[in-house]
N, C-alpha and C. Protein backbone atom coordinates (compact mmCIF):
# COMPACT_ATOMS: atom_id res chain seq x y z
N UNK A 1 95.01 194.84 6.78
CA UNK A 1 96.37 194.38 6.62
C UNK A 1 96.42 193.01 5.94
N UNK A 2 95.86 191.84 6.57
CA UNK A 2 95.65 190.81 6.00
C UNK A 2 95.35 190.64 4.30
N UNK A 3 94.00 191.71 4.06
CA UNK A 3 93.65 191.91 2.41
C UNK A 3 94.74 192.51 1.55
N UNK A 4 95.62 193.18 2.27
CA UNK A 4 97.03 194.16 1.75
C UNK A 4 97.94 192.59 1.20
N UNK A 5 98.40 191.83 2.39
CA UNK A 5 99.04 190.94 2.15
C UNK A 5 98.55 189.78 1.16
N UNK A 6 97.42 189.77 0.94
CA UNK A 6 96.65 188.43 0.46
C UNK A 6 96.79 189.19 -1.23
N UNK A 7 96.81 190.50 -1.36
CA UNK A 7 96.73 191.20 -2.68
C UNK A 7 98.45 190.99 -2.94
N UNK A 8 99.49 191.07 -2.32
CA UNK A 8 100.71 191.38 -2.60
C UNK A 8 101.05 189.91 -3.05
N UNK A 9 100.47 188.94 -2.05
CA UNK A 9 100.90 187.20 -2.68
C UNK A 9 100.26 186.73 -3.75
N UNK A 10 98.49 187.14 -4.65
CA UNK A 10 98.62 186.95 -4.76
C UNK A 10 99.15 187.29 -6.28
N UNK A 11 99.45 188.96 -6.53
CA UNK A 11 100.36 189.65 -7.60
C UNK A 11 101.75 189.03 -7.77
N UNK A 12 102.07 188.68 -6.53
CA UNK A 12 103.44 187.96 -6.90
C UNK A 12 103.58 186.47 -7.40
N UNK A 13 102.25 185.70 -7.06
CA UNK A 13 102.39 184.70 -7.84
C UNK A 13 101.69 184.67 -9.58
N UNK A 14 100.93 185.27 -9.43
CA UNK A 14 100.59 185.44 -11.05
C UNK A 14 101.87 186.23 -11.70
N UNK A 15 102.72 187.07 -10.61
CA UNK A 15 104.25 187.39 -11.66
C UNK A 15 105.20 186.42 -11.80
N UNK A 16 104.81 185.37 -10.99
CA UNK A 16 106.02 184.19 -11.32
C UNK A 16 105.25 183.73 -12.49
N UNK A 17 103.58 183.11 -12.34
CA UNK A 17 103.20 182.15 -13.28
C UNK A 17 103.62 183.15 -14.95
N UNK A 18 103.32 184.57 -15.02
CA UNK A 18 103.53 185.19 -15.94
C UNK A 18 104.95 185.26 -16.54
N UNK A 19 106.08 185.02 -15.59
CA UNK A 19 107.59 185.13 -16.42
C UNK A 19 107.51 183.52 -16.96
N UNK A 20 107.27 182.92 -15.91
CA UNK A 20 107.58 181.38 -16.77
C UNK A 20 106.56 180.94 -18.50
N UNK A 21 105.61 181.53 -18.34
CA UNK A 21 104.78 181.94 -19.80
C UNK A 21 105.90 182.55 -20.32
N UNK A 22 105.99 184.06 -20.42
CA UNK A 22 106.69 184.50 -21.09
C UNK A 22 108.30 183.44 -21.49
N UNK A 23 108.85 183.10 -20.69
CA UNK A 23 110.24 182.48 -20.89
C UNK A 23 110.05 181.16 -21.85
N UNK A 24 108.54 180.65 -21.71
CA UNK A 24 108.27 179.46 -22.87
C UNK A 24 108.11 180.25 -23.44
N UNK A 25 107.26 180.94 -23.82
CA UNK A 25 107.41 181.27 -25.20
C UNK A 25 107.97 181.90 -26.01
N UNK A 26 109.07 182.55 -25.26
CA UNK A 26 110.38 183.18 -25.85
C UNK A 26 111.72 182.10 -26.51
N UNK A 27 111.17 180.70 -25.90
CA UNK A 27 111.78 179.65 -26.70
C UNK A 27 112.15 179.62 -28.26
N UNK A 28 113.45 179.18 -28.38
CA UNK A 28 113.49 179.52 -30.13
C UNK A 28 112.72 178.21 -30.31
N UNK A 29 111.90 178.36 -31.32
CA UNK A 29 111.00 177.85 -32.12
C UNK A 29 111.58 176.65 -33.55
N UNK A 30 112.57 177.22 -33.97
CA UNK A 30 113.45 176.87 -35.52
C UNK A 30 114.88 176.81 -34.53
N UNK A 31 115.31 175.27 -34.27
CA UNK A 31 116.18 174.84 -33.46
C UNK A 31 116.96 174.44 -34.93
N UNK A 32 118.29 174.37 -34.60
CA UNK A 32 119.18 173.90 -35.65
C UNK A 32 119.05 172.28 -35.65
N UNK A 33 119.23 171.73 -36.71
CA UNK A 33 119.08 170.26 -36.63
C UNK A 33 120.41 169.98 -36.85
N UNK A 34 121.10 169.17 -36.14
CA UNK A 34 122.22 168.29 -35.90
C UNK A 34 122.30 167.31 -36.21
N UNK A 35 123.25 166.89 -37.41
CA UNK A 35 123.95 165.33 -37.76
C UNK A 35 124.64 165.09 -36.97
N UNK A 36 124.56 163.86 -35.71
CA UNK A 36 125.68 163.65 -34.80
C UNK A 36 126.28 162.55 -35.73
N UNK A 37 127.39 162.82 -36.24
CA UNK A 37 128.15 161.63 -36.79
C UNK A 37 129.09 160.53 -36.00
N UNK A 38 129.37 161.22 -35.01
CA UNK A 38 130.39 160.57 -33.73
C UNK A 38 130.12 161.13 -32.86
N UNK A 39 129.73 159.74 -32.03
CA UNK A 39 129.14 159.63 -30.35
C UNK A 39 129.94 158.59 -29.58
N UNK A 40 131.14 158.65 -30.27
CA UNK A 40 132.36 157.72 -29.50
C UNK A 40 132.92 158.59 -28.30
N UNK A 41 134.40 158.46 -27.90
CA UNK A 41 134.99 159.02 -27.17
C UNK A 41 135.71 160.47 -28.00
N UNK A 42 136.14 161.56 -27.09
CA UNK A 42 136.03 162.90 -27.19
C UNK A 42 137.28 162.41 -28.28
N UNK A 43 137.42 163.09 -29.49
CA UNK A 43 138.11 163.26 -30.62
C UNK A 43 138.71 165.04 -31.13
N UNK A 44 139.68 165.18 -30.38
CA UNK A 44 140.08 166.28 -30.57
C UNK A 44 140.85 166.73 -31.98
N UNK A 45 140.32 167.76 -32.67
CA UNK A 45 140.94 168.04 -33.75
C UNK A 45 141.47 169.10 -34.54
N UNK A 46 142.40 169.28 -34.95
CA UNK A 46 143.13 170.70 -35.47
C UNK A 46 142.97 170.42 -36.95
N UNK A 47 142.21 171.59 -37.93
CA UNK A 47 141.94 171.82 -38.62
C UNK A 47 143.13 172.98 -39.63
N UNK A 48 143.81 172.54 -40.16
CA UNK A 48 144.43 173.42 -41.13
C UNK A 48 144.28 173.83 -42.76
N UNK A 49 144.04 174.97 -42.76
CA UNK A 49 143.94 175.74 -44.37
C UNK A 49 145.10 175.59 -45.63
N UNK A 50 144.96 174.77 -45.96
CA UNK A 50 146.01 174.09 -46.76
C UNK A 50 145.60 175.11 -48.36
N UNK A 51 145.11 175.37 -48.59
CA UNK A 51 144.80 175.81 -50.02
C UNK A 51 144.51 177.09 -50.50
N UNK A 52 144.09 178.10 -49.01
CA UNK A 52 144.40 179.31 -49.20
C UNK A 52 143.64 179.96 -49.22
N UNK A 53 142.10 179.45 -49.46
CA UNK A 53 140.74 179.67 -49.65
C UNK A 53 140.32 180.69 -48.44
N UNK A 54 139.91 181.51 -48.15
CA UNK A 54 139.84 182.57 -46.95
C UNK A 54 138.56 181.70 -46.12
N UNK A 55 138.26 181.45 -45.07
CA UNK A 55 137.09 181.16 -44.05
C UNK A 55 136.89 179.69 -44.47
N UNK A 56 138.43 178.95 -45.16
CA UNK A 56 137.74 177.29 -44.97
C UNK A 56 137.76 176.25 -44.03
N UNK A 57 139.19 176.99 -43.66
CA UNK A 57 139.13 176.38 -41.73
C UNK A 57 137.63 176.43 -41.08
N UNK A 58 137.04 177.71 -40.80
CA UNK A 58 135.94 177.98 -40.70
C UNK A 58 134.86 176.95 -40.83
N UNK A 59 135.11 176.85 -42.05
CA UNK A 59 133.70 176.47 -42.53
C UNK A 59 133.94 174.68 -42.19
N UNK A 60 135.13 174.39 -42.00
CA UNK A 60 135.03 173.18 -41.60
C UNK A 60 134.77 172.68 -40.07
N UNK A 61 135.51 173.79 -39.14
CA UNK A 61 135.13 173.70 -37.63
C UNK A 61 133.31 173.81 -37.56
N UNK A 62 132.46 174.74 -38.47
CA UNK A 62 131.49 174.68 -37.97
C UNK A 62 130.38 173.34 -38.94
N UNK A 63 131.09 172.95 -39.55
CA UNK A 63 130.90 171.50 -39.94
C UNK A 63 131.24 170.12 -38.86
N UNK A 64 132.30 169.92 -38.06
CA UNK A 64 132.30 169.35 -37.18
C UNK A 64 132.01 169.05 -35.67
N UNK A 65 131.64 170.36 -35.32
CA UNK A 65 131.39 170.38 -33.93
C UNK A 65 130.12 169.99 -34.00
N UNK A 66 129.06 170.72 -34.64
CA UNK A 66 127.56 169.91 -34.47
C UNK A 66 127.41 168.39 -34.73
N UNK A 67 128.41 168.02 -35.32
CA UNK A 67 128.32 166.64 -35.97
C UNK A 67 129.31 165.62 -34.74
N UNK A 68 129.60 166.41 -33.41
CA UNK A 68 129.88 166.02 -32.59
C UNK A 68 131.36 165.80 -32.13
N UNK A 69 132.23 166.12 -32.86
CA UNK A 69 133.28 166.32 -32.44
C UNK A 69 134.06 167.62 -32.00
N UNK A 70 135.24 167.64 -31.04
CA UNK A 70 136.52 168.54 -29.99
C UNK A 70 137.26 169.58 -31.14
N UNK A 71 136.90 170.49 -31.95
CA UNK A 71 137.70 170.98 -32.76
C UNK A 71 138.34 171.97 -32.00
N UNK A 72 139.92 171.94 -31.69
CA UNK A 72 140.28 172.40 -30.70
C UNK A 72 141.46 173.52 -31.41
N UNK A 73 141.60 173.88 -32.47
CA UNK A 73 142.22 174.76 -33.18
C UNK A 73 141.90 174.87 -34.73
N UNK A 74 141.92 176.02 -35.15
CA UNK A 74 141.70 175.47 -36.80
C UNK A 74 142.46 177.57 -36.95
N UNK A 75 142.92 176.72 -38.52
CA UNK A 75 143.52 178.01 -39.06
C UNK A 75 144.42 177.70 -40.26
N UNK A 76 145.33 178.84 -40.66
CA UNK A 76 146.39 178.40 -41.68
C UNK A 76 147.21 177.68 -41.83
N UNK A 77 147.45 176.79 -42.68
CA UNK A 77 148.50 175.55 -42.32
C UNK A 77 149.43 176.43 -42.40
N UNK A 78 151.31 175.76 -42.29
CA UNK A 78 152.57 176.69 -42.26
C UNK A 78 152.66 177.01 -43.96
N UNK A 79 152.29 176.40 -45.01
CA UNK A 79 152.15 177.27 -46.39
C UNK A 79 150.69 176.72 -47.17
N UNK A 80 150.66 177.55 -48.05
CA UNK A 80 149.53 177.21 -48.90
C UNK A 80 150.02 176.38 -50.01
N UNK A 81 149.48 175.64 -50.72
CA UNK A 81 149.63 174.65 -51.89
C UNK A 81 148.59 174.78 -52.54
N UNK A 82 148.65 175.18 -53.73
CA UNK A 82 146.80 175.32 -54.34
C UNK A 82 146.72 173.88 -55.21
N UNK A 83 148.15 173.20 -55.71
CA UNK A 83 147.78 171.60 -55.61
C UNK A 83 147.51 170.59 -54.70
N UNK A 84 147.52 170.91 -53.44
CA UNK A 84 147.52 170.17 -52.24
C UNK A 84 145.72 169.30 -52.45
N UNK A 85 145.54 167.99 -52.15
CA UNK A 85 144.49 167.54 -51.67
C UNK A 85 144.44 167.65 -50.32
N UNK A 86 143.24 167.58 -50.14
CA UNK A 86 142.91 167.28 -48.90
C UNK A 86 142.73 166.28 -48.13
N UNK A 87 143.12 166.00 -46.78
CA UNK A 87 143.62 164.88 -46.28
C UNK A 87 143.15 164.93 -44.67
N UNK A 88 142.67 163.76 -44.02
CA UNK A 88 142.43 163.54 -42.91
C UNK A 88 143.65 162.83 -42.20
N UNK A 89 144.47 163.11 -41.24
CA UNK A 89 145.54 162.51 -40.85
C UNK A 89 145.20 161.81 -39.82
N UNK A 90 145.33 160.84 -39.39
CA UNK A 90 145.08 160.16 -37.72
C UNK A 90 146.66 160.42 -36.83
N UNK A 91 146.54 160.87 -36.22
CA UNK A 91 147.20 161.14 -35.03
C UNK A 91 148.13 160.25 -34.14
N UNK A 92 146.89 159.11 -33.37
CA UNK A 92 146.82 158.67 -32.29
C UNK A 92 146.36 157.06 -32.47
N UNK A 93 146.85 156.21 -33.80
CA UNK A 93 146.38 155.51 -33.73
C UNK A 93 145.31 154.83 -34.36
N UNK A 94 144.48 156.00 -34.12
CA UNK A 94 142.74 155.40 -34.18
C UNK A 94 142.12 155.66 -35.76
N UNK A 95 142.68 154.72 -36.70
CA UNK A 95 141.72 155.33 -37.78
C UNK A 95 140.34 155.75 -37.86
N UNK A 96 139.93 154.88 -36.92
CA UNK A 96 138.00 154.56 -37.06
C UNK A 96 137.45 156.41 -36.66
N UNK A 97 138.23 156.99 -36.00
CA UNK A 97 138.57 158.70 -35.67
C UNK A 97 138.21 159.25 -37.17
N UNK A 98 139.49 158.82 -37.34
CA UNK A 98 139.68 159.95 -38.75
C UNK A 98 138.57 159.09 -40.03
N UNK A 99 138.65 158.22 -40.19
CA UNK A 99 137.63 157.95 -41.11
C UNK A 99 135.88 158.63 -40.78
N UNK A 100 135.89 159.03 -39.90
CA UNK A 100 134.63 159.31 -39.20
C UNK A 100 134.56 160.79 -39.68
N UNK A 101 136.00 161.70 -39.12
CA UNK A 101 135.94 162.80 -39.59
C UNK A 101 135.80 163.13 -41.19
N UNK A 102 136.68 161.96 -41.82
CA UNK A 102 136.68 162.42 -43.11
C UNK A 102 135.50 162.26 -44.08
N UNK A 103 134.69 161.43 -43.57
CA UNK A 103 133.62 161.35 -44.22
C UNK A 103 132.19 162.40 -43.81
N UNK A 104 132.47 162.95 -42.26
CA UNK A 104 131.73 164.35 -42.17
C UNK A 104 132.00 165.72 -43.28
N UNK A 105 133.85 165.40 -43.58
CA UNK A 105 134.25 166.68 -44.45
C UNK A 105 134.08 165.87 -45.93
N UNK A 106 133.64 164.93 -45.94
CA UNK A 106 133.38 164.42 -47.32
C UNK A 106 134.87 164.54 -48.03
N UNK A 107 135.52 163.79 -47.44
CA UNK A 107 137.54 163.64 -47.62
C UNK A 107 137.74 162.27 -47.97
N UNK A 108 138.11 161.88 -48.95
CA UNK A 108 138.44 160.95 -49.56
C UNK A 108 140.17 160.22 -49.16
N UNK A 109 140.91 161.00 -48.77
CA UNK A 109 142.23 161.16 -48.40
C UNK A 109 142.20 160.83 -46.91
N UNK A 110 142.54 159.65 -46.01
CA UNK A 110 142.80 159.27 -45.08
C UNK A 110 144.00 158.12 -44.58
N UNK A 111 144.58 159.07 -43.72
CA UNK A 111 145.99 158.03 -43.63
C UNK A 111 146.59 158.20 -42.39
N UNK A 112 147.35 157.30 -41.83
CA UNK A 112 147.80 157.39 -40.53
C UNK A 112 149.20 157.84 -40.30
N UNK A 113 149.18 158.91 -39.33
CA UNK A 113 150.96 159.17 -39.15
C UNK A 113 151.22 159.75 -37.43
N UNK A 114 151.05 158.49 -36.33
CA UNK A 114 150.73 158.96 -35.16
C UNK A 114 151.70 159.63 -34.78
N UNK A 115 151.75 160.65 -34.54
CA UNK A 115 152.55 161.79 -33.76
C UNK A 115 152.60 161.98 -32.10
N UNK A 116 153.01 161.88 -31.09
CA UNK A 116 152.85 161.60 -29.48
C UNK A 116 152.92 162.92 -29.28
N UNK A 117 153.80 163.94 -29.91
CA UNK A 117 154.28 165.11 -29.93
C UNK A 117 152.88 166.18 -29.75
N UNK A 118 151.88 165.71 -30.46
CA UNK A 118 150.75 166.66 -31.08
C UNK A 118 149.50 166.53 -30.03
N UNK A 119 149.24 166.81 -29.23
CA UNK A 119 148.35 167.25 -28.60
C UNK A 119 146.66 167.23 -29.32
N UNK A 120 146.48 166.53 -30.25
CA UNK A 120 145.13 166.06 -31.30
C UNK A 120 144.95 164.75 -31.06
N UNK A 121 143.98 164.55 -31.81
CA UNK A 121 143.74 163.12 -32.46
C UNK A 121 143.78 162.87 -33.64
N UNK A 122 143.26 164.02 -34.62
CA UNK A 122 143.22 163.91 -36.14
C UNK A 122 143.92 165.54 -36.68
N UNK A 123 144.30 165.41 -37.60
CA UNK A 123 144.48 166.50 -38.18
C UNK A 123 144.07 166.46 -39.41
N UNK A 124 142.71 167.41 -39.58
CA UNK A 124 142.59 167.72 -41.18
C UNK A 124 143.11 168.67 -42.07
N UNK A 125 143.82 168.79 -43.11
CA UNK A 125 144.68 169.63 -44.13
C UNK A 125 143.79 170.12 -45.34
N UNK A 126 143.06 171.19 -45.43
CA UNK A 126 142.22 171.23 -46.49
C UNK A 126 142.82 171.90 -47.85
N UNK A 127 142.87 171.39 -48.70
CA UNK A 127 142.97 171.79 -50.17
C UNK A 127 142.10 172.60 -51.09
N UNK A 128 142.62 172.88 -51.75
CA UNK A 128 141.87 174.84 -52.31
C UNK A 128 140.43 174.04 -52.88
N UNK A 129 140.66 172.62 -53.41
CA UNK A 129 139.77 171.97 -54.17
C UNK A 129 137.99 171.18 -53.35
N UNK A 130 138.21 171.65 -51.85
CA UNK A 130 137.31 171.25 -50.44
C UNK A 130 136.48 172.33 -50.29
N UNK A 131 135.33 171.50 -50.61
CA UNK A 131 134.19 172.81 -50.37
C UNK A 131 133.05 172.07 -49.36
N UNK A 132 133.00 172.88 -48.55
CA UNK A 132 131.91 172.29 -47.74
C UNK A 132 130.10 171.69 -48.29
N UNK A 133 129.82 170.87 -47.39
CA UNK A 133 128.69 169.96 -48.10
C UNK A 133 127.56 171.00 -47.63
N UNK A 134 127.03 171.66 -48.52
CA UNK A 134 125.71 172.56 -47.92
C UNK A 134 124.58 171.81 -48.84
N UNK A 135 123.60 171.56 -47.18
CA UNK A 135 122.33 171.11 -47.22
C UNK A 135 121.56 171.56 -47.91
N UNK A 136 120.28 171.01 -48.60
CA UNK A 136 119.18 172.21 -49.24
C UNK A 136 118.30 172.14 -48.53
N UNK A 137 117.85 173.05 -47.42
CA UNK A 137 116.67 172.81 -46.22
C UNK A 137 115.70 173.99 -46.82
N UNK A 138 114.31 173.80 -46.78
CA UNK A 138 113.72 175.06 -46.83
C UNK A 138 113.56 175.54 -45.83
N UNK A 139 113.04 177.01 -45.66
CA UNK A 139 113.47 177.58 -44.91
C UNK A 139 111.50 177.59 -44.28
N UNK A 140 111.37 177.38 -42.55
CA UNK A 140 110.29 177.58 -41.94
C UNK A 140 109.83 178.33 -41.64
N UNK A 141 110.78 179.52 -41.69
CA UNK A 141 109.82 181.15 -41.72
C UNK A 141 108.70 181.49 -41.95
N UNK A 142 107.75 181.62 -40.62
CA UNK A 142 106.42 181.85 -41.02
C UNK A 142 106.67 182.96 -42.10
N UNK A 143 105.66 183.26 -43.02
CA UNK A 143 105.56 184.38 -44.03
C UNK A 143 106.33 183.74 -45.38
N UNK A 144 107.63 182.72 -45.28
CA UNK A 144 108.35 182.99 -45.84
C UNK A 144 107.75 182.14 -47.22
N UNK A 145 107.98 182.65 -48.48
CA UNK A 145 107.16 182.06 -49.59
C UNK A 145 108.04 181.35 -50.45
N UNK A 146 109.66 181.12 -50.34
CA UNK A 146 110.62 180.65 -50.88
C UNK A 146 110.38 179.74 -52.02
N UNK A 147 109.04 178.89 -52.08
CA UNK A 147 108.57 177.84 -52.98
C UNK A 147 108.17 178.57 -54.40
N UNK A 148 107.90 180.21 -53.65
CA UNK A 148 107.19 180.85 -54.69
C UNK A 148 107.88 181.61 -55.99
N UNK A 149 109.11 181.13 -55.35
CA UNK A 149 110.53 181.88 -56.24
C UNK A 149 110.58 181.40 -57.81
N UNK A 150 110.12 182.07 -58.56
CA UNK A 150 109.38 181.33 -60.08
C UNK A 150 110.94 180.97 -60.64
N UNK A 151 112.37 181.53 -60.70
CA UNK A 151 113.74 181.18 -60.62
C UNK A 151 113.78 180.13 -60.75
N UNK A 152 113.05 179.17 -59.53
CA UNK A 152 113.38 177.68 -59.36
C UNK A 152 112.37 177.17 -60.27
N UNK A 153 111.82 177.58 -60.73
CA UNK A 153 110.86 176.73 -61.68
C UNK A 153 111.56 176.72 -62.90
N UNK A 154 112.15 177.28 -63.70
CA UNK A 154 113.14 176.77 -64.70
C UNK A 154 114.95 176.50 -64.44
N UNK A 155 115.37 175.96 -63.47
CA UNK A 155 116.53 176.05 -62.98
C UNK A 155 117.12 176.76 -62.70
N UNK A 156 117.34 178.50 -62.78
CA UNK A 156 117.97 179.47 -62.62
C UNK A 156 118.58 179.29 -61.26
């Protein structure tokens, strides 16, 4: 009985030491790298599609949240303008906010019009002419030979 029990403890501890192996090394490996641009106080922000462009709200919420800010709505503004610039609005006061944001969306257009009414801090208005800032990272994919792409050897 004793050898029964001494076999059952100690299968069950080599099954603990074995999940916690397994669970490291099921770790993702290729972690996303994060620009925290603002590590102030929580900066909530509504993002509107000013220009008509399909997924630019989008592409701007997932431009700001890693970079550390509350994007707490994003979508179609009430019309499109395909002359419209794009513009970082401050809300609440706080330019040092919106200058922060606008230089994550690479927005040149920043101005203050505090609203008490609005439930934000900033509101950004994007224009058809706002394209998001994409990084050139290579890619760490074991296997992956991307350098080997002869394309990039004459500019293509």
């Amino acid at each position: 009985m004793k050898g029964t029990l001494g076999l059952f403890v100690g299968v069950t501890a080599l099954g603990a030491i074995g999940v916690g192996v397994v669970q490291e090394e099921a770790a993702p490996t290729g972690e996303t790298v994060q620009d925290v641009v603002w590590n102030g106080a929580r900066v909530r922000i509504d993002i509107q599609n000013g220009g008509g462009v399909s997924g630019m709200a989008r592409s701007a919420m997932e431009i700001l949240r890693p970079a550390g800010f509350d994007v707490v709505s994003f979508g179609n503004a009430p019309s499109f303008d395909p002359d419209r610039p794009s513009a970082v609005i401050d809300r609440v006061g706080r330019t040092d906010q919106a200058q922060a944001v606008a230089k994550a969306l690479g927005i040149d257009n920043v101005f203050s019009e505090p609203n008490p009414n609005l439930y934000v801090d900033v509101t950004v208005v994007l224009g058809r002419a706002w394209a998001p800032k994409v990084r050139d990272r290579e890619t760490s994919t074991p296997g992956s030979l991307s350098w080997w792409d002869p394309r990039s050897w004459f500019g293509s």
